[in-house]
PDB file of N, CA and C in Angstrom:
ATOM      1  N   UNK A   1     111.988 158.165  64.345  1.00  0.00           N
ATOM      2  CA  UNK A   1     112.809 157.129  63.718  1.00  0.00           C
ATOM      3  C   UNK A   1     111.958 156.401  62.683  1.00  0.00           C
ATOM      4  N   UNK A   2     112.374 156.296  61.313  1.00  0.00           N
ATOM      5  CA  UNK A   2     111.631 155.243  60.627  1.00  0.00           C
ATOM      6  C   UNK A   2     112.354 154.340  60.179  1.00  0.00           C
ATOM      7  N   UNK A   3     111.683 153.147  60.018  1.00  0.00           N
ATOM      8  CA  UNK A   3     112.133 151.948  59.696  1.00  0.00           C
ATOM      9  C   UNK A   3     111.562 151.170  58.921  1.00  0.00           C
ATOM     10  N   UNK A   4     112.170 150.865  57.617  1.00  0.00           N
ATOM     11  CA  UNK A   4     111.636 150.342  56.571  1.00  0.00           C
ATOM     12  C   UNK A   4     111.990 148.876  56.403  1.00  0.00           C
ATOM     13  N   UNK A   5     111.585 148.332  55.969  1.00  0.00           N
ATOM     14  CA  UNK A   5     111.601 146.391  55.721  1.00  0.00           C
ATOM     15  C   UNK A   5     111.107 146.189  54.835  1.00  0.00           C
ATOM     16  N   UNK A   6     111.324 144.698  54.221  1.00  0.00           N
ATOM     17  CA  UNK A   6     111.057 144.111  53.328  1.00  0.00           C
ATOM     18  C   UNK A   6     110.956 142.956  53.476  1.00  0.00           C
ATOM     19  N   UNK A   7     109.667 142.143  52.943  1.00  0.00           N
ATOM     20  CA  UNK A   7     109.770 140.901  53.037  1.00  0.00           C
ATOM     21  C   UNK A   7     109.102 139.889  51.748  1.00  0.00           C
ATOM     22  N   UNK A   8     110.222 139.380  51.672  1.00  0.00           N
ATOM     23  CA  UNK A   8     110.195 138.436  50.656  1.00  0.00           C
ATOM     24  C   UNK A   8     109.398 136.742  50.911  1.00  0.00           C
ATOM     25  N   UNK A   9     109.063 136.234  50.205  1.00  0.00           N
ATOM     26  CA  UNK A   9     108.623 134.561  49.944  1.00  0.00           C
ATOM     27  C   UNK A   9     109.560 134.209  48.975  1.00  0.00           C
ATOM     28  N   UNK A  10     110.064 133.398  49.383  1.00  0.00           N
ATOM     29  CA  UNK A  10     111.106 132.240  49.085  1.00  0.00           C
ATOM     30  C   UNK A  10     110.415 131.300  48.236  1.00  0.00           C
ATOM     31  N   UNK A  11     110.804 130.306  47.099  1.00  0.00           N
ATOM     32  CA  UNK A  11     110.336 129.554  46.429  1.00  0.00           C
ATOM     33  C   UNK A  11     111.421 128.449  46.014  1.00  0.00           C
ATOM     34  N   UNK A  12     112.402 128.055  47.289  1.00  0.00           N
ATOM     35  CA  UNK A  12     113.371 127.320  47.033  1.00  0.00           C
ATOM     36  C   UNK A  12     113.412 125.956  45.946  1.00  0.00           C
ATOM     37  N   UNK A  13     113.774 125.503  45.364  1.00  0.00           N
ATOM     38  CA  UNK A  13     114.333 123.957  44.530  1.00  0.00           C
ATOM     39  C   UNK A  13     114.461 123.115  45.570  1.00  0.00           C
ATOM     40  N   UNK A  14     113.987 121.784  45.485  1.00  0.00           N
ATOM     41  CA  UNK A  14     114.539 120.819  46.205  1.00  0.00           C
ATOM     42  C   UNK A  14     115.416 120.960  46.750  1.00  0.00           C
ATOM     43  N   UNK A  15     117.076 120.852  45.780  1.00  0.00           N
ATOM     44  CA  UNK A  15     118.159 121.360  46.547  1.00  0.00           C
ATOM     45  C   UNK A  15     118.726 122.280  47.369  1.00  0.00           C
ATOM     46  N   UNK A  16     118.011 123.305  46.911  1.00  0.00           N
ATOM     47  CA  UNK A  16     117.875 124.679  48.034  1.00  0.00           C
ATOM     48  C   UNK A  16     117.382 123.925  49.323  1.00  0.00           C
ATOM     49  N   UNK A  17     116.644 123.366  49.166  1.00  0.00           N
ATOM     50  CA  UNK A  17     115.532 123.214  50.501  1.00  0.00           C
ATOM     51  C   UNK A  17     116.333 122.209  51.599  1.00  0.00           C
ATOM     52  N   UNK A  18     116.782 120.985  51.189  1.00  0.00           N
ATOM     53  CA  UNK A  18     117.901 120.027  51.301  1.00  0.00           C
ATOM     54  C   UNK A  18     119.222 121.498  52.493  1.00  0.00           C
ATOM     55  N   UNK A  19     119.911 121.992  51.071  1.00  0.00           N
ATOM     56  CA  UNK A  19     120.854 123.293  51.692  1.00  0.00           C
ATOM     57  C   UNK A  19     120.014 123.648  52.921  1.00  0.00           C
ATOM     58  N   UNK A  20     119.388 124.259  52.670  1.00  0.00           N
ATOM     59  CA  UNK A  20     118.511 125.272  53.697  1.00  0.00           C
ATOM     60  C   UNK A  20     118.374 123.735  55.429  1.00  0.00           C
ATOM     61  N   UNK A  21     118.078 123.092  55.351  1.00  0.00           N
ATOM     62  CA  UNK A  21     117.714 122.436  56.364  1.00  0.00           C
ATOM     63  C   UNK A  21     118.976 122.508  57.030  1.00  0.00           C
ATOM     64  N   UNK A  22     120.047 121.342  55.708  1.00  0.00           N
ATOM     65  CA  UNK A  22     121.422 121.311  56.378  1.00  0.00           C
ATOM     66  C   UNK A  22     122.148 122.548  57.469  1.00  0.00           C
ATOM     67  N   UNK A  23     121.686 123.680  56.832  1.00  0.00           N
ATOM     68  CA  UNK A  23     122.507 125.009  57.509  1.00  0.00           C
ATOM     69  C   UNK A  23     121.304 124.842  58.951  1.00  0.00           C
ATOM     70  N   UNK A  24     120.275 125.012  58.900  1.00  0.00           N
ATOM     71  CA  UNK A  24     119.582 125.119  59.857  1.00  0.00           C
ATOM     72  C   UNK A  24     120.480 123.974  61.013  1.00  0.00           C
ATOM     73  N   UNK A  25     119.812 122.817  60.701  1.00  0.00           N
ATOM     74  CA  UNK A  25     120.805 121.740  61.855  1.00  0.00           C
ATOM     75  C   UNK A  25     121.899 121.948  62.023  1.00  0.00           C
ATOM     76  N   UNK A  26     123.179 122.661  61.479  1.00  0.00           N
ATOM     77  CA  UNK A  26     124.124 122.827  61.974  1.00  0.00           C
ATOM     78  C   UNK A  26     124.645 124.174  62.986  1.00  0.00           C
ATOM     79  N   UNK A  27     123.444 124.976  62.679  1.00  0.00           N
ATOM     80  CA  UNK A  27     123.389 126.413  63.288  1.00  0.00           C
ATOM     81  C   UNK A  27     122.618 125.939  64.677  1.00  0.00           C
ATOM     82  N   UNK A  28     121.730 125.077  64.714  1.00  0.00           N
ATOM     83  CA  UNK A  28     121.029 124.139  65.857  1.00  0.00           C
ATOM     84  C   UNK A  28     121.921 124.262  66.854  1.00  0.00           C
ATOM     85  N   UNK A  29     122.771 123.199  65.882  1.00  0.00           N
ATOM     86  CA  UNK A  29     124.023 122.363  66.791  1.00  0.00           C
ATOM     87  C   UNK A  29     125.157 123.346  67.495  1.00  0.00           C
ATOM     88  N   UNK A  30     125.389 124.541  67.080  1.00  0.00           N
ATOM     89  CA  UNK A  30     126.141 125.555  67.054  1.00  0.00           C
ATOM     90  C   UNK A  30     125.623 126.001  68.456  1.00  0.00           C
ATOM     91  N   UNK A  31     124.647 126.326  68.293  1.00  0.00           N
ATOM     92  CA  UNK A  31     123.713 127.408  69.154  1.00  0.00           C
ATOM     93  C   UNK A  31     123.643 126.366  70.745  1.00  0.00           C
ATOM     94  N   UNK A  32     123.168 125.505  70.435  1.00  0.00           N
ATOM     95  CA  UNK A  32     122.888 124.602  71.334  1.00  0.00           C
ATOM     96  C   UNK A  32     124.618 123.938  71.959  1.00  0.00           C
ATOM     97  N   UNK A  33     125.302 124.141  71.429  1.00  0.00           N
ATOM     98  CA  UNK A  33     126.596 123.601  72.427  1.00  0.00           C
ATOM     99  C   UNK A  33     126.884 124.979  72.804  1.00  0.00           C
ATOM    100  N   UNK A  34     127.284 126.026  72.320  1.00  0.00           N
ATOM    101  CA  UNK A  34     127.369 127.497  72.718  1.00  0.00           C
ATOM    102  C   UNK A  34     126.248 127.406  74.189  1.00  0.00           C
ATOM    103  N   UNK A  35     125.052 127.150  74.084  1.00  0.00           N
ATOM    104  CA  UNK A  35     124.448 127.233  75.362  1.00  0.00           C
ATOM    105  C   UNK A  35     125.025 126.447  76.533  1.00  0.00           C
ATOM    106  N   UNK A  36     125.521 125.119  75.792  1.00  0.00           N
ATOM    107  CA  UNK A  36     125.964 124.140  77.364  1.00  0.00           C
ATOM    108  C   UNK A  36     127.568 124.690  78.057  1.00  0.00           C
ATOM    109  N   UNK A  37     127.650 125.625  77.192  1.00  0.00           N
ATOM    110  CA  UNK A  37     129.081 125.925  77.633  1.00  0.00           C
ATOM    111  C   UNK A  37     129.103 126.999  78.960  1.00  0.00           C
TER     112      UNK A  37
END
Protein backbone atom coordinates (compact mmCIF):
# COMPACT_ATOMS: atom_id res chain seq x y z
CA UNK A 1 0.00 0.00 0.00
CA UNK A 2 1.42 3.49 -0.58
CA UNK A 3 0.48 6.53 0.77
CA UNK A 4 1.31 9.84 -0.22
CA UNK A 5 0.74 13.30 1.78
CA UNK A 6 1.33 16.60 1.76
CA UNK A 7 1.98 19.15 4.03
CA UNK A 8 1.60 22.57 3.85
CA UNK A 9 2.49 25.89 6.34
CA UNK A 10 -0.16 28.17 6.53
CA UNK A 11 0.61 31.95 6.66
CA UNK A 12 -2.86 33.17 7.65
CA UNK A 13 -3.91 37.34 7.82
CA UNK A 14 -5.09 38.49 10.98
CA UNK A 15 -8.52 37.87 9.81
CA UNK A 16 -7.91 34.43 8.77
CA UNK A 17 -6.49 33.81 12.13
CA UNK A 18 -9.55 35.60 14.08
CA UNK A 19 -11.81 32.95 11.36
CA UNK A 20 -9.61 30.13 12.15
CA UNK A 21 -9.98 30.38 16.10
CA UNK A 22 -13.76 31.20 15.76
CA UNK A 23 -14.30 27.73 13.82
CA UNK A 24 -11.99 26.04 16.24
CA UNK A 25 -14.25 27.15 19.49
CA UNK A 26 -17.24 26.28 17.89
CA UNK A 27 -16.11 22.76 16.68
CA UNK A 28 -14.85 22.66 20.65
CA UNK A 29 -18.27 23.33 21.59
CA UNK A 30 -19.72 20.82 19.07
CA UNK A 31 -17.48 18.03 20.03
CA UNK A 32 -17.71 18.59 23.63
CA UNK A 33 -21.69 18.58 23.97
CA UNK A 34 -21.72 15.53 21.40
CA UNK A 35 -19.55 13.92 24.27
CA UNK A 36 -22.04 14.81 27.25
CA UNK A 37 -24.72 13.33 25.36
Amino acid sequence: MFNLTYEFKLKPTASQVVLFEEWLERCRKVYNYALAE
